[in-house]
Protein backbone atom coordinates (compact mmCIF):
# COMPACT_ATOMS: atom_id res chain seq x y z
CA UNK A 1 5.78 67.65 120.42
CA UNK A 2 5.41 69.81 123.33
CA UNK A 3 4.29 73.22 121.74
CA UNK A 4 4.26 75.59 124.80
CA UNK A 5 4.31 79.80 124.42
CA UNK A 6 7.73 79.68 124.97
CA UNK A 7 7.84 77.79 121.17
CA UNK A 8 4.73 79.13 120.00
CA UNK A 9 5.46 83.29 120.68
CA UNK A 10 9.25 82.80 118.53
CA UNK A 11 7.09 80.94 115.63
CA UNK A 12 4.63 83.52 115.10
CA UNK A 13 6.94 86.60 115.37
CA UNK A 14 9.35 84.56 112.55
CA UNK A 15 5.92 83.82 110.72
CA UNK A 16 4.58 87.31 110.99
CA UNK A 17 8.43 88.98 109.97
CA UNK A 18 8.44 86.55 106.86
CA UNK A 19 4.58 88.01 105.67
CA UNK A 20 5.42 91.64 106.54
CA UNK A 21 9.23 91.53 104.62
CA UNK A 22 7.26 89.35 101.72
CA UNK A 23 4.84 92.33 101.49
CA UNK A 24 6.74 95.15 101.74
CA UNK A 25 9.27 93.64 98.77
CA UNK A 26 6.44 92.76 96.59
CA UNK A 27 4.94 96.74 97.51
CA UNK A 28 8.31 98.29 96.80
CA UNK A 29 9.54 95.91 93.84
CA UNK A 30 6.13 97.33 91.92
CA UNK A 31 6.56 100.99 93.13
CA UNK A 32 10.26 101.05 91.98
CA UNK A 33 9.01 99.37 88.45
CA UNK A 34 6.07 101.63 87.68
CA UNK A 35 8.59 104.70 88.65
CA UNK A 36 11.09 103.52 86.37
CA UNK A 37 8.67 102.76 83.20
CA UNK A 38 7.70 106.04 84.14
CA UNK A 39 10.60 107.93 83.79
CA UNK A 40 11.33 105.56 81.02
CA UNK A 41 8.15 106.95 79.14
CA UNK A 42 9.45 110.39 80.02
CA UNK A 43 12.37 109.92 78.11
CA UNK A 44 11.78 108.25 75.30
CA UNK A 45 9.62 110.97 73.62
CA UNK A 46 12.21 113.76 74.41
CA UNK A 47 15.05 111.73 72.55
CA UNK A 48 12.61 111.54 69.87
CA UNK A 49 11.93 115.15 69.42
CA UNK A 50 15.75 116.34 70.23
CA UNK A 51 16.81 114.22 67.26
CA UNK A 52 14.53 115.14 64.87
CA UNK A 53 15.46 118.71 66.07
CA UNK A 54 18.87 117.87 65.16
CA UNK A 55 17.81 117.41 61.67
CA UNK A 56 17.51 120.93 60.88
CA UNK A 57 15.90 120.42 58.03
CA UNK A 58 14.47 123.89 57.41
CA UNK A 59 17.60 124.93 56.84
CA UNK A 60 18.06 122.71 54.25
CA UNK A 61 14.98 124.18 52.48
CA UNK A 62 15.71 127.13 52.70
CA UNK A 63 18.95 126.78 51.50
CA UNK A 64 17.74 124.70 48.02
CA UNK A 65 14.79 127.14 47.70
CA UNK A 66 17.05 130.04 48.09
CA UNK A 67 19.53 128.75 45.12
CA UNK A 68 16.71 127.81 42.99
CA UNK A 69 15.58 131.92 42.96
CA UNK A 70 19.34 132.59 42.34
CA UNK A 71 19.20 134.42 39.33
CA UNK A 72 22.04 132.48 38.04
CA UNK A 73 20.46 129.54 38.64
CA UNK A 74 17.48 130.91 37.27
CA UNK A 75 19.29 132.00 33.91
CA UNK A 76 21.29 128.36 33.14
CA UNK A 77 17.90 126.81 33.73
CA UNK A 78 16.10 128.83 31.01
CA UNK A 79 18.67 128.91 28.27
CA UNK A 80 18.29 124.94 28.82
CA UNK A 81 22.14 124.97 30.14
CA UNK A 82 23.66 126.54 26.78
CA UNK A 83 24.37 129.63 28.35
CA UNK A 84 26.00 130.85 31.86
CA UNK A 85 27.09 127.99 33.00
CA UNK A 86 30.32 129.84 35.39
CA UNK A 87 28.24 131.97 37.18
CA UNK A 88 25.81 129.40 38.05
CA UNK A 89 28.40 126.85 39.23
CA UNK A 90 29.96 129.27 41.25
CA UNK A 91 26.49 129.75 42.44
CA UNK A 92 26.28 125.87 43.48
CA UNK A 93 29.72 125.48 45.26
CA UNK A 94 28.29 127.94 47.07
CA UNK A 95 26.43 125.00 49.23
CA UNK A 96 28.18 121.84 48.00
CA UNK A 97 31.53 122.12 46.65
CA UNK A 98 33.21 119.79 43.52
CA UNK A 99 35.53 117.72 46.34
CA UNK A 100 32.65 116.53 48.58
CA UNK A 101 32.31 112.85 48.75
CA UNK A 102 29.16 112.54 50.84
CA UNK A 103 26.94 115.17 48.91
CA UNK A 104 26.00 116.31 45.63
CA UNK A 105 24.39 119.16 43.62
CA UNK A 106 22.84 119.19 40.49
CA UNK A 107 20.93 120.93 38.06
CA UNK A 108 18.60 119.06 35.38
CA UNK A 109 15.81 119.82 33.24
CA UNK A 110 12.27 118.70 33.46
CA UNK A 111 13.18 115.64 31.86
CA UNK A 112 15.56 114.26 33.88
CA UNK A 113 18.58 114.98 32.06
CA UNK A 114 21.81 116.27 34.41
CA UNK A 115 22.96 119.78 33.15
CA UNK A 116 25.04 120.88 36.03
CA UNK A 117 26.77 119.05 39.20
CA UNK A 118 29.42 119.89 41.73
CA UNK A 119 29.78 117.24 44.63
CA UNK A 120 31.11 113.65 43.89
CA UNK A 121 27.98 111.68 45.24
CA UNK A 122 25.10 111.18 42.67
CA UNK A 123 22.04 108.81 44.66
CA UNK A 124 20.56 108.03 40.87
CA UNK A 125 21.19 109.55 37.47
CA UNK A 126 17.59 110.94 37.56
CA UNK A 127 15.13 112.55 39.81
CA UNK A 128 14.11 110.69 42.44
CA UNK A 129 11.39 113.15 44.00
CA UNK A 130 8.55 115.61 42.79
CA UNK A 131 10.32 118.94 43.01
CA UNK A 132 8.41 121.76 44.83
CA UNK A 133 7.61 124.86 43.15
CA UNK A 134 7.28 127.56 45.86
CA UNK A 135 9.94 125.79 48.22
CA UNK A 136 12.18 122.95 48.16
CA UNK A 137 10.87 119.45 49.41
CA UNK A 138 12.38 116.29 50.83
CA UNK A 139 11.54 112.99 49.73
CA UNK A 140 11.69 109.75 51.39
CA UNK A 141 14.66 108.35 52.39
CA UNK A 142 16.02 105.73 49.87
CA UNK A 143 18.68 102.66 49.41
CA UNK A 144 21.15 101.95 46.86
CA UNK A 145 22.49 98.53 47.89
CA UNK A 146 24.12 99.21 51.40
CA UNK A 147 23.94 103.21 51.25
CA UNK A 148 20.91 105.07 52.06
CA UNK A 149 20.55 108.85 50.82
CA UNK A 150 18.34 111.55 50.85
CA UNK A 151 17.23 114.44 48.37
CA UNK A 152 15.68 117.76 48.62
CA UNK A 153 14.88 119.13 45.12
CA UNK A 154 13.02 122.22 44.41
CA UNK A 155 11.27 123.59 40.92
CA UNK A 156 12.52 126.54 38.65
CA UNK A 157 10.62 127.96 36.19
CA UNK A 158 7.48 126.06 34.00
CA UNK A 159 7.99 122.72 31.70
CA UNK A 160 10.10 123.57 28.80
CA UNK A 161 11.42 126.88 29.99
CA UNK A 162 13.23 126.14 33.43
CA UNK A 163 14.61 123.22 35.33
CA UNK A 164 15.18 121.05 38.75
CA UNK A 165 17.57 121.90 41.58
CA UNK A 166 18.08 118.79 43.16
CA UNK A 167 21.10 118.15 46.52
CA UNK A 168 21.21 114.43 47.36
CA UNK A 169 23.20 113.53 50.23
CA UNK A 170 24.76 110.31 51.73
CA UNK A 171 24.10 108.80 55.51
CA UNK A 172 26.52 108.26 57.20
CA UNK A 173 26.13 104.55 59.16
CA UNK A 174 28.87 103.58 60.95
CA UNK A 175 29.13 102.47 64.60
CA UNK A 176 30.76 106.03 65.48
CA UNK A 177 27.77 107.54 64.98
CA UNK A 178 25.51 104.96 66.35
CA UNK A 179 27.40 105.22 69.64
CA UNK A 180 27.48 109.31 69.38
CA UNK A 181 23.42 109.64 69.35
CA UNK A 182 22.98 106.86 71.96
CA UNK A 183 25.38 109.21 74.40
CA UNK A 184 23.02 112.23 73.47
CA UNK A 185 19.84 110.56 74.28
CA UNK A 186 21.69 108.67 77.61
CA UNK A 187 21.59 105.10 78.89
CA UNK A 188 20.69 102.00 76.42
CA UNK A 189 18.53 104.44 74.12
CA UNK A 190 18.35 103.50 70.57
CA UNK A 191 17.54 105.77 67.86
CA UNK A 192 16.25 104.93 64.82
CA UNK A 193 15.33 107.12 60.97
CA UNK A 194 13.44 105.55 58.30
CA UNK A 195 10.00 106.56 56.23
CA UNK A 196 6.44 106.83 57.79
CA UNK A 197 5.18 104.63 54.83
CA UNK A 198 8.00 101.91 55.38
CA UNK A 199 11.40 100.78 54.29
CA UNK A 200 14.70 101.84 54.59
CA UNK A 201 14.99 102.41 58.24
CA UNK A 202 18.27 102.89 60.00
CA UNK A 203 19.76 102.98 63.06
CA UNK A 204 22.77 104.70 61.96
CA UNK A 205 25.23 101.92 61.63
CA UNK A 206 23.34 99.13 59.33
CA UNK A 207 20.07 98.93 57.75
CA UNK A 208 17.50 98.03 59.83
CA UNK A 209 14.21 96.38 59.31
CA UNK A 210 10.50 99.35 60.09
CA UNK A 211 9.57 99.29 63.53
CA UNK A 212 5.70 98.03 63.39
CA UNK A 213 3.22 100.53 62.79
CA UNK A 214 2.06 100.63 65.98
CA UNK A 215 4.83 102.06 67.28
CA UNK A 216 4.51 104.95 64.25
CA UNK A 217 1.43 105.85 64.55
CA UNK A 218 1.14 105.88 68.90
CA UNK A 219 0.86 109.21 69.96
CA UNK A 220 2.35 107.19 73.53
CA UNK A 221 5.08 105.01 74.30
CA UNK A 222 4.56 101.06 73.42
CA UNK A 223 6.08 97.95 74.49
CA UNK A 224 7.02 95.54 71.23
CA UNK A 225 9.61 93.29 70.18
CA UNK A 226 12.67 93.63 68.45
CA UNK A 227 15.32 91.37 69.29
CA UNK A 228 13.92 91.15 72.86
CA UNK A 229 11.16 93.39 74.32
CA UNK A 230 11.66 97.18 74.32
CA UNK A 231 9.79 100.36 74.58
CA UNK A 232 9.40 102.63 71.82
CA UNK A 233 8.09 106.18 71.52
CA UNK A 234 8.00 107.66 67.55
CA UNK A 235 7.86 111.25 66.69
CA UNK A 236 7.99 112.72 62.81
CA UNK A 237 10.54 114.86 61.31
CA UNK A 238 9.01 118.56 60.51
CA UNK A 239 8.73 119.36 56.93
CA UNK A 240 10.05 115.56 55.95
CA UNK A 241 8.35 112.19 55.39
CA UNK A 242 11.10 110.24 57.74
CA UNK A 243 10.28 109.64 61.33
CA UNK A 244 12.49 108.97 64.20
CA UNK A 245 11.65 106.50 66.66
CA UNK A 246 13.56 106.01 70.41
CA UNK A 247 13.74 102.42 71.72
CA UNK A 248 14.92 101.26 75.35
CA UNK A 249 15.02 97.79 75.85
CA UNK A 250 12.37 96.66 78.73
CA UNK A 251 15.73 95.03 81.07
CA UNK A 252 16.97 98.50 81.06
CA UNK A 253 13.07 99.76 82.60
CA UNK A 254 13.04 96.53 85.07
CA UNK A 255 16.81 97.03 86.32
CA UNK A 256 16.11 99.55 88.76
CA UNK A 257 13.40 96.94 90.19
CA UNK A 258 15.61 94.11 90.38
CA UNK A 259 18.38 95.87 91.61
CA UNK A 260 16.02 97.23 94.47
CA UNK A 261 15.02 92.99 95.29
CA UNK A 262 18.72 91.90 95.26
CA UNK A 263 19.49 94.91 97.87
CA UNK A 264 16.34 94.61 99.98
CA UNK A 265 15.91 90.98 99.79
CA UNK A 266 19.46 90.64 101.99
CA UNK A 267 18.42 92.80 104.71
CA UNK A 268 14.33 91.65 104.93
CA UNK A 269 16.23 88.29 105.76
CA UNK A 270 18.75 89.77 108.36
CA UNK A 271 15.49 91.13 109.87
CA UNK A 272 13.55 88.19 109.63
CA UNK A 273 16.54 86.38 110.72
CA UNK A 274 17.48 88.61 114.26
CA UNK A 275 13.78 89.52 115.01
CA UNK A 276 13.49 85.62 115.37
CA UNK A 277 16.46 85.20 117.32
CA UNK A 278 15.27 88.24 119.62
CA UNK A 279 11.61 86.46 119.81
CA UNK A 280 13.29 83.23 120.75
CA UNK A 281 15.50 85.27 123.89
CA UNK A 282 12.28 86.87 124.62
CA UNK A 283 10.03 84.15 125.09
CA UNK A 284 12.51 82.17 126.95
CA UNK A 285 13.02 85.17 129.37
CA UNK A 286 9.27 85.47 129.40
CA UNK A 287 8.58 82.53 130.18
CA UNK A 288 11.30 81.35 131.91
CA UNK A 289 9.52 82.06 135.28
CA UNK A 290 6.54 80.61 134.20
CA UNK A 291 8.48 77.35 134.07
CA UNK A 292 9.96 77.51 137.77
CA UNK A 293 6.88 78.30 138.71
CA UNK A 294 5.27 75.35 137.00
CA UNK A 295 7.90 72.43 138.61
CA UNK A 296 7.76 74.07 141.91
CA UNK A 297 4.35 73.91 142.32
CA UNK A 298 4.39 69.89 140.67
CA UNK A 299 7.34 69.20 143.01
CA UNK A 300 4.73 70.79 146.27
CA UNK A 301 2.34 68.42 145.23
CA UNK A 302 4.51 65.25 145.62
CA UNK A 303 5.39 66.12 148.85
CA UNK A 304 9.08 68.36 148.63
CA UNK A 305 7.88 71.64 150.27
CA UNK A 306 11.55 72.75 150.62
CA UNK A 307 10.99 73.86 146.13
CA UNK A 308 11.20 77.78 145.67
CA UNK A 309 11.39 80.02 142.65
CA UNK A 310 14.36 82.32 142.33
CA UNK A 311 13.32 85.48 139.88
CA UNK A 312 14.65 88.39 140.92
CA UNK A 313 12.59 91.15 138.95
CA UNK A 314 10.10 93.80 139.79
CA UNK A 315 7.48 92.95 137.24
CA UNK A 316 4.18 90.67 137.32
CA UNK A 317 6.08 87.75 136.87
CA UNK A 318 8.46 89.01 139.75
CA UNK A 319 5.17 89.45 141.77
CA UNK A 320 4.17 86.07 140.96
CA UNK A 321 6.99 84.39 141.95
CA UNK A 322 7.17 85.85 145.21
CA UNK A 323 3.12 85.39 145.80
CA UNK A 324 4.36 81.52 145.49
CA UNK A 325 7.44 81.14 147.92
CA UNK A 326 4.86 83.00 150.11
CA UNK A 327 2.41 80.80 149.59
CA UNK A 328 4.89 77.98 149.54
CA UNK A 329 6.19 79.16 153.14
CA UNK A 330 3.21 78.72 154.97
CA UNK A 331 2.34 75.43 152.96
CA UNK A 332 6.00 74.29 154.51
CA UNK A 333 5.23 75.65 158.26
CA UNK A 334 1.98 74.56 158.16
CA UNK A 335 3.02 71.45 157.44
CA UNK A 336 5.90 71.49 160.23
CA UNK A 337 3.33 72.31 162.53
CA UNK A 338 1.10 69.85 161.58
CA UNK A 339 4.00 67.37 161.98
CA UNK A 340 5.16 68.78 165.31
CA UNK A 341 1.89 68.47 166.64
CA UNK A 342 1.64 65.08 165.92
CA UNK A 343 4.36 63.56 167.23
CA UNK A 344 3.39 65.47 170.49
CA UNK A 345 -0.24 64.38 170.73
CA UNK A 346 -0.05 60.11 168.87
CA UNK A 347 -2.37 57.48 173.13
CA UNK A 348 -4.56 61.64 172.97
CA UNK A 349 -5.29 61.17 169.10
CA UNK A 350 -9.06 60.66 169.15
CA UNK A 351 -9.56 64.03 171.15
CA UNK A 352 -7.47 66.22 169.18
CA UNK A 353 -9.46 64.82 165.49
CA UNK A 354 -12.12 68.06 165.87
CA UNK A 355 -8.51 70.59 166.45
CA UNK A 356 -7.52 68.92 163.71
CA UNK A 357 -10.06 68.97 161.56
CA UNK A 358 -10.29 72.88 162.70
CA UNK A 359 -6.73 73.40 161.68
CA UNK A 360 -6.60 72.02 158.36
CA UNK A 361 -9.69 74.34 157.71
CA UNK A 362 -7.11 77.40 159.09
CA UNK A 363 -4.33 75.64 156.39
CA UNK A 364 -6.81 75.66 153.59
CA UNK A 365 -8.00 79.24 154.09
CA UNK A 366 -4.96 80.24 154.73
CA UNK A 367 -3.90 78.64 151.16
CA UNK A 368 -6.49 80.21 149.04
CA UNK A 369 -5.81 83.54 149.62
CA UNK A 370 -1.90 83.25 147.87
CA UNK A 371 -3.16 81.00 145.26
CA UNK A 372 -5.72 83.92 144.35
CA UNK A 373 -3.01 86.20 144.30
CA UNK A 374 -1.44 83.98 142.01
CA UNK A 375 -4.18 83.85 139.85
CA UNK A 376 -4.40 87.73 139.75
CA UNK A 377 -0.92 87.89 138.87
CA UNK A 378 -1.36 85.27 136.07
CA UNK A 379 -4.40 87.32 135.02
CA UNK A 380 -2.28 90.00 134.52
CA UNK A 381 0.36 88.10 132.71
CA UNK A 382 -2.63 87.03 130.33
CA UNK A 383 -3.29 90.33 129.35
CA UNK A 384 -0.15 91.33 128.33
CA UNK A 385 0.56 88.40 126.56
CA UNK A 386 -3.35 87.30 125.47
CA UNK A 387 -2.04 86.00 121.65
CA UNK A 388 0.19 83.44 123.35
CA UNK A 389 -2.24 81.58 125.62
CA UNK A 390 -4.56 79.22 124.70
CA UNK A 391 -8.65 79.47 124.95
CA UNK A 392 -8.55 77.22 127.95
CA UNK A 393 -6.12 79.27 129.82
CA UNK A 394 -7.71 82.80 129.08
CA UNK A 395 -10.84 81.06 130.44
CA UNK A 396 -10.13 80.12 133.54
CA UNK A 397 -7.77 83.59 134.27
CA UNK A 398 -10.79 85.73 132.73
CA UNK A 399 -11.95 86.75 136.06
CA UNK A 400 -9.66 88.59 138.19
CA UNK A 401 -8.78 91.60 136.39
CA UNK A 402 -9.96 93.80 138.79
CA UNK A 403 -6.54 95.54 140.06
CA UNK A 404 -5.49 96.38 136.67
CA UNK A 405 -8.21 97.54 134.49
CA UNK A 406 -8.63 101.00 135.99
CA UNK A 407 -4.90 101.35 134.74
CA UNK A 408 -5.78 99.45 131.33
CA UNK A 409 -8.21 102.33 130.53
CA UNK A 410 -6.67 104.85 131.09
CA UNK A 411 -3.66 103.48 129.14
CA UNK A 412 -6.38 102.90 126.02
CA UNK A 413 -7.47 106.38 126.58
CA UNK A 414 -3.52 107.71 125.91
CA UNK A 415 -3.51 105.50 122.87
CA UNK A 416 -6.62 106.41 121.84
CA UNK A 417 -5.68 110.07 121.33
CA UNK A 418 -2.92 109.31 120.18
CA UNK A 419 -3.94 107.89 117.11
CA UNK A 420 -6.47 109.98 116.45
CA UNK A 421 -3.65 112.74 116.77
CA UNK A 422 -2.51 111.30 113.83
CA UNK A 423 -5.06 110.29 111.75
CA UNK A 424 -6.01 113.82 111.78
CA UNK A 425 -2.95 115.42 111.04
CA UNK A 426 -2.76 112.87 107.81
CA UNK A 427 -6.00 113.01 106.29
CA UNK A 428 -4.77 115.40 103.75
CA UNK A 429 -1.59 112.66 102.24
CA UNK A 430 -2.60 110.61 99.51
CA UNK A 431 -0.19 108.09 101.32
CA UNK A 432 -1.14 108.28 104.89
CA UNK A 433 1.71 106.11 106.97
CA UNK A 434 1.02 105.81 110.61
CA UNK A 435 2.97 103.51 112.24
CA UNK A 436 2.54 101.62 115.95
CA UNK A 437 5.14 100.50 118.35
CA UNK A 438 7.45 99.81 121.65
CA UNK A 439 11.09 99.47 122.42
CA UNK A 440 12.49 98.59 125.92
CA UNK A 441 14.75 101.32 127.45
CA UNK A 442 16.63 100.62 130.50
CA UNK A 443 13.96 99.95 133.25
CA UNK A 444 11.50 101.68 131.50
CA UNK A 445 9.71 100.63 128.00
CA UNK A 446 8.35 103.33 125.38
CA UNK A 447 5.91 103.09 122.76
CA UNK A 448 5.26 105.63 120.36
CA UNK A 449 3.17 106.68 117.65
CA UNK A 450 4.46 107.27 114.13
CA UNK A 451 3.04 109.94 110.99
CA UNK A 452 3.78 111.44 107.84
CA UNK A 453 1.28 114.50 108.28
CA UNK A 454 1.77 118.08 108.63
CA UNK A 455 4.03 117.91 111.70
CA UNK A 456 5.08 120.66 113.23
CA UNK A 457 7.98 123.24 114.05
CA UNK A 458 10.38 121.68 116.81
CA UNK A 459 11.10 125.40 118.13
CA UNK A 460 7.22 125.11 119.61
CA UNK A 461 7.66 121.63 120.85
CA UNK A 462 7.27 122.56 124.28
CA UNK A 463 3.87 124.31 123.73
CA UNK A 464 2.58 120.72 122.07
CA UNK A 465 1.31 119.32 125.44
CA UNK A 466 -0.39 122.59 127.28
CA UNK A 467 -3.86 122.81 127.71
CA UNK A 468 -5.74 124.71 124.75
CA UNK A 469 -2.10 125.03 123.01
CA UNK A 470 -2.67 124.51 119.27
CA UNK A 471 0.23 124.74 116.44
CA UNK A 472 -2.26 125.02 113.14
CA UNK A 473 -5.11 127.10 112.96
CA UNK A 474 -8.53 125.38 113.57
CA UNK A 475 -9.33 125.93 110.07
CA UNK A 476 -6.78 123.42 108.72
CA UNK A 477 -7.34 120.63 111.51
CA UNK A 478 -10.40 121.00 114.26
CA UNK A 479 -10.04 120.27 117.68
CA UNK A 480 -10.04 121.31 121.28
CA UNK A 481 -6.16 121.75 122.52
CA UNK A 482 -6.66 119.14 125.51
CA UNK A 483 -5.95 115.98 123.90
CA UNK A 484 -1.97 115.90 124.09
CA UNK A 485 -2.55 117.46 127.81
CA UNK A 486 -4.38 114.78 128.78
CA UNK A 487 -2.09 112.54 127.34
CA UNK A 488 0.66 114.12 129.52
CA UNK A 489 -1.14 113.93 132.63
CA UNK A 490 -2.04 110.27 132.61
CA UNK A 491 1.24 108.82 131.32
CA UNK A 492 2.85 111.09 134.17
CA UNK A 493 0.64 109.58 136.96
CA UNK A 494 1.80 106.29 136.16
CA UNK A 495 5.28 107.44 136.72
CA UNK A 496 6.21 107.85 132.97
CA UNK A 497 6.74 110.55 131.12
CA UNK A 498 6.18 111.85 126.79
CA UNK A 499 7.70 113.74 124.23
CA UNK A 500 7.74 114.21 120.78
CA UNK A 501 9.72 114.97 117.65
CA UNK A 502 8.57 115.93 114.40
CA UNK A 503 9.54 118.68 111.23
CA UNK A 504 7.17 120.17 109.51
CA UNK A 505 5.25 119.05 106.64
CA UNK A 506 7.62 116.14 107.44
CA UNK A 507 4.97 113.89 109.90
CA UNK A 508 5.29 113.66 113.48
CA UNK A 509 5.84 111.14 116.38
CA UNK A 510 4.55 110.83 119.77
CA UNK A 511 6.85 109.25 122.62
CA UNK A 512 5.47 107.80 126.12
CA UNK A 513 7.07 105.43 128.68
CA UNK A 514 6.28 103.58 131.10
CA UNK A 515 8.49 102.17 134.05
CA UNK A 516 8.48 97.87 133.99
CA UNK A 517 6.13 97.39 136.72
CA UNK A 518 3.28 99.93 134.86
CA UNK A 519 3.25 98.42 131.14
């Protein structure tokens, strides 16, 4: 297989494309995940601490510890419920009236032994927490078969002369709810009550088994299983022994990621795909010449002089060509001559050997001077190009740069400052970007240099390239005020000119162009 530049240049822009769009996917895929667990983490311990806001259970306490100083209450409790019973059941419904289904009320003595309800659900016929004696206190949340109710109960009075105020209420677990506190804490959240110590735990429409007690006791967010993996954060319930933990399944954290892949991944391929197709015109328009060149100059060497290359462009190659129908011209009159000059001069051939031999010395001087132009030209060609040719080729082209490299230098020199422009302007971004590059435009072709530094304010553009003309103070970047000016003056002596765009605080970038025939 023949691989010539005008294969090899196409394959390594496609290979090069694939690496870069590889990269950056890989780079932005773990950018968009860490974000997202982020965020993720952000939200998991605010739904934990809205919903054990939503508890509200110092209300509650102070609502039990409030009825247990009710001097009613106070008086039924002491006479060992023999006397005022009205006043303290009127005293009760005050909280939790005789119809409620959900909630109940009760007064009992220090044995255990029901006095006084109102409220039609009873958790157990005894009582199932310590009571407190200055204010009420909850107790741990606890099953009877599928239900799962709570208690607050609070002390009145000393054994033997006063009594327990106890309110036990039912949870409601249904999917309603379920659905309701997943819409308050947004997305695929999942909120779930049980004990710090253990079971029941619920997450509001079945019973549930404990979440491990890693996840309890982490003062972060933590990845575990449950069904499939998730991330948890826990947080307790003031004044209660319950906790409430907030669970987001790890898809949910990842989707963001994969979503960005299955948008990205498309268009890294349409750019892989067209910046191949564009290498492929481009090397076949580069080289194209090249090629003419090539079989001309075989076809000269078997004899047909009549073989010229038609490029019409104003570029090395363009110079090239025409160096070689030059040189091709006087190869083709030379030889005419030559001809003519025999066929006038075959019985005086002996005295005309020593013009002869004097002529083809004329022919072959003559000859060297186009083919070194040729050479120059190819020189040239070489540096613009120096990744596509082989070792071989750079070799025996490395030395006739001389026409050029005056205009090579000073071309570093523009590039030179430049980039040091902006590296100086970014030093202060944790994420410096400064990016490279050229686009053809017209007859002309313009590179420019890309940042994300401090830029500056586009109504003082036009100050940007004057001598000494500075846009930050020298004690937030150093630096003389010439560097853009020279910048201006060489790119404009190579008939070219610069510009450049930029916000600030928003980066910068640095235009230049050059006409065809300078880049």
């Amino acid at each position: 297989m023949n691989w010539s530049i005008e294969r090899k240049l196409p394959l390594f822009v496609t290979i090069l494309l694939v690496v870069v769009a590889v990269v950056q996917l890989t780079i932005g895929y773990g950018e968009v995940r860490q974000a997202s667990r982020a965020l993720a983490d952000k939200r998991l311990p605010l739904a934990t601490r809205v919903m054990a806001d939503l508890f509200q259970t110092g209300q509650g306490r102070a609502r039990i510890t409030a009825l247990a100083k009710d001097s009613a209450i106070v008086a039924f409790l002491r006479s060992g419920g023999r006397r005022g019973r009205e006043p303290a059941l009127a005293a009760m419904r005050r909280l939790t009236s005789d119809t409620a289904t959900n909630a109940g009320l009760e007064l009992r003595d220090f044995g255990g032994h029901l006095l006084l309800r109102t409220g039609k659900f009873a958790g157990a016929d005894s009582v199932p927490i310590s009571p407190g004696k200055d204010s009420a206190r909850y107790g741990p949340l606890m099953r009877q078969d599928t239900t799962l109710f709570i208690a607050i109960a609070a002390a009145v009075g000393q054994e033997g002369t006063g009594g327990i105020v106890q309110q036990v209420a039912r949870l409601a677990l249904n999917e309603r709810t379920r659905k309701t506190l997943t819409g308050l804490a947004g997305g695929e959240v999942t909120l779930l009550l049980g004990n710090a110590s253990g079971d029941p735990w619920t997450d509001f429409a079945t019973i549930v088994p404990a979440p491990p007690q890693g996840v309890l006791t982490s003062p972060v967010p933590v990845r575990y299983e449950r069904g499939e993996p998730k991330r948890a954060a826990a947080a307790p319930v003031a004044g209660t022994p319950w906790m409430v933990v907030a669970e987001l399944p790890t898809r949910t954290v990842t989707a963001p990621a994969r979503a960005y892949l299955v948008s990205m991944a498309p268009i890294a391929a349409l750019i892989v795909i067209l910046g191949a197709l564009v290498a492929w015109w481009g090397s076949r328009r580069l080289t194209k010449p090249l090629v003419q060149v090539t079989r001309a100059a075989e076809a000269i060497t078997t004899g047909d002089l009549e073989q010229r290359v038609n490029v019409q462009r104003d570029d090395e190659l363009g110079r090239l060509a025409r160096s070689f129908n030059t040189m091709a011209e006087q190869v083709s009159r030379s030889h005419h001559h030559l001809e003519a000059q025999v066929a006038q001069r075959t019985k005086a051939l002996e005295g005309t050997n020593a013009e002869l031999e004097s002529f083809s010395y004329s022919v072959s001087h003559d000859l060297r001077a186009p083919l070194r132009a040729i050479h120059g030209f190819a020189r040239i060609l070489l540096e613009d190009h120096n990744a596509k040719l082989d070792p071989e080729a750079q070799r025996l082209l490395g030395v006739i740069d001389q026409n050029t490299r005056r205009m090579g230098q000073l071309i570093g020199q523009v590039l030179s400052n430049l980039l040091q422009n902006a590296l100086k302007f970014t030093r202060g971004r944790p994420d410096t970007r400064i990016e490279v590059g050229s686009r053809p435009d017209g007859k002309e072709t313009v590179y420019f240099v890309k940042d994300n530094g401090a830029g500056f304010d586009a109504r003082y553009v036009d100050k940007l390239f004057g001598v000494f003309q500075r846009l930050h103070s020298a004690e937030e970047f150093d630096g003389t005020g010439v560097g853009l000016a020279i910048v201006k003056r060489i790119v404009q002596r190579h008939g070219g000119r610069v510009w450049a765009e930029g916000k600030l605080n928003e980066g910068a970038t640095f235009y230049f162009s050059l006409p065809d025939g300078e880049n």
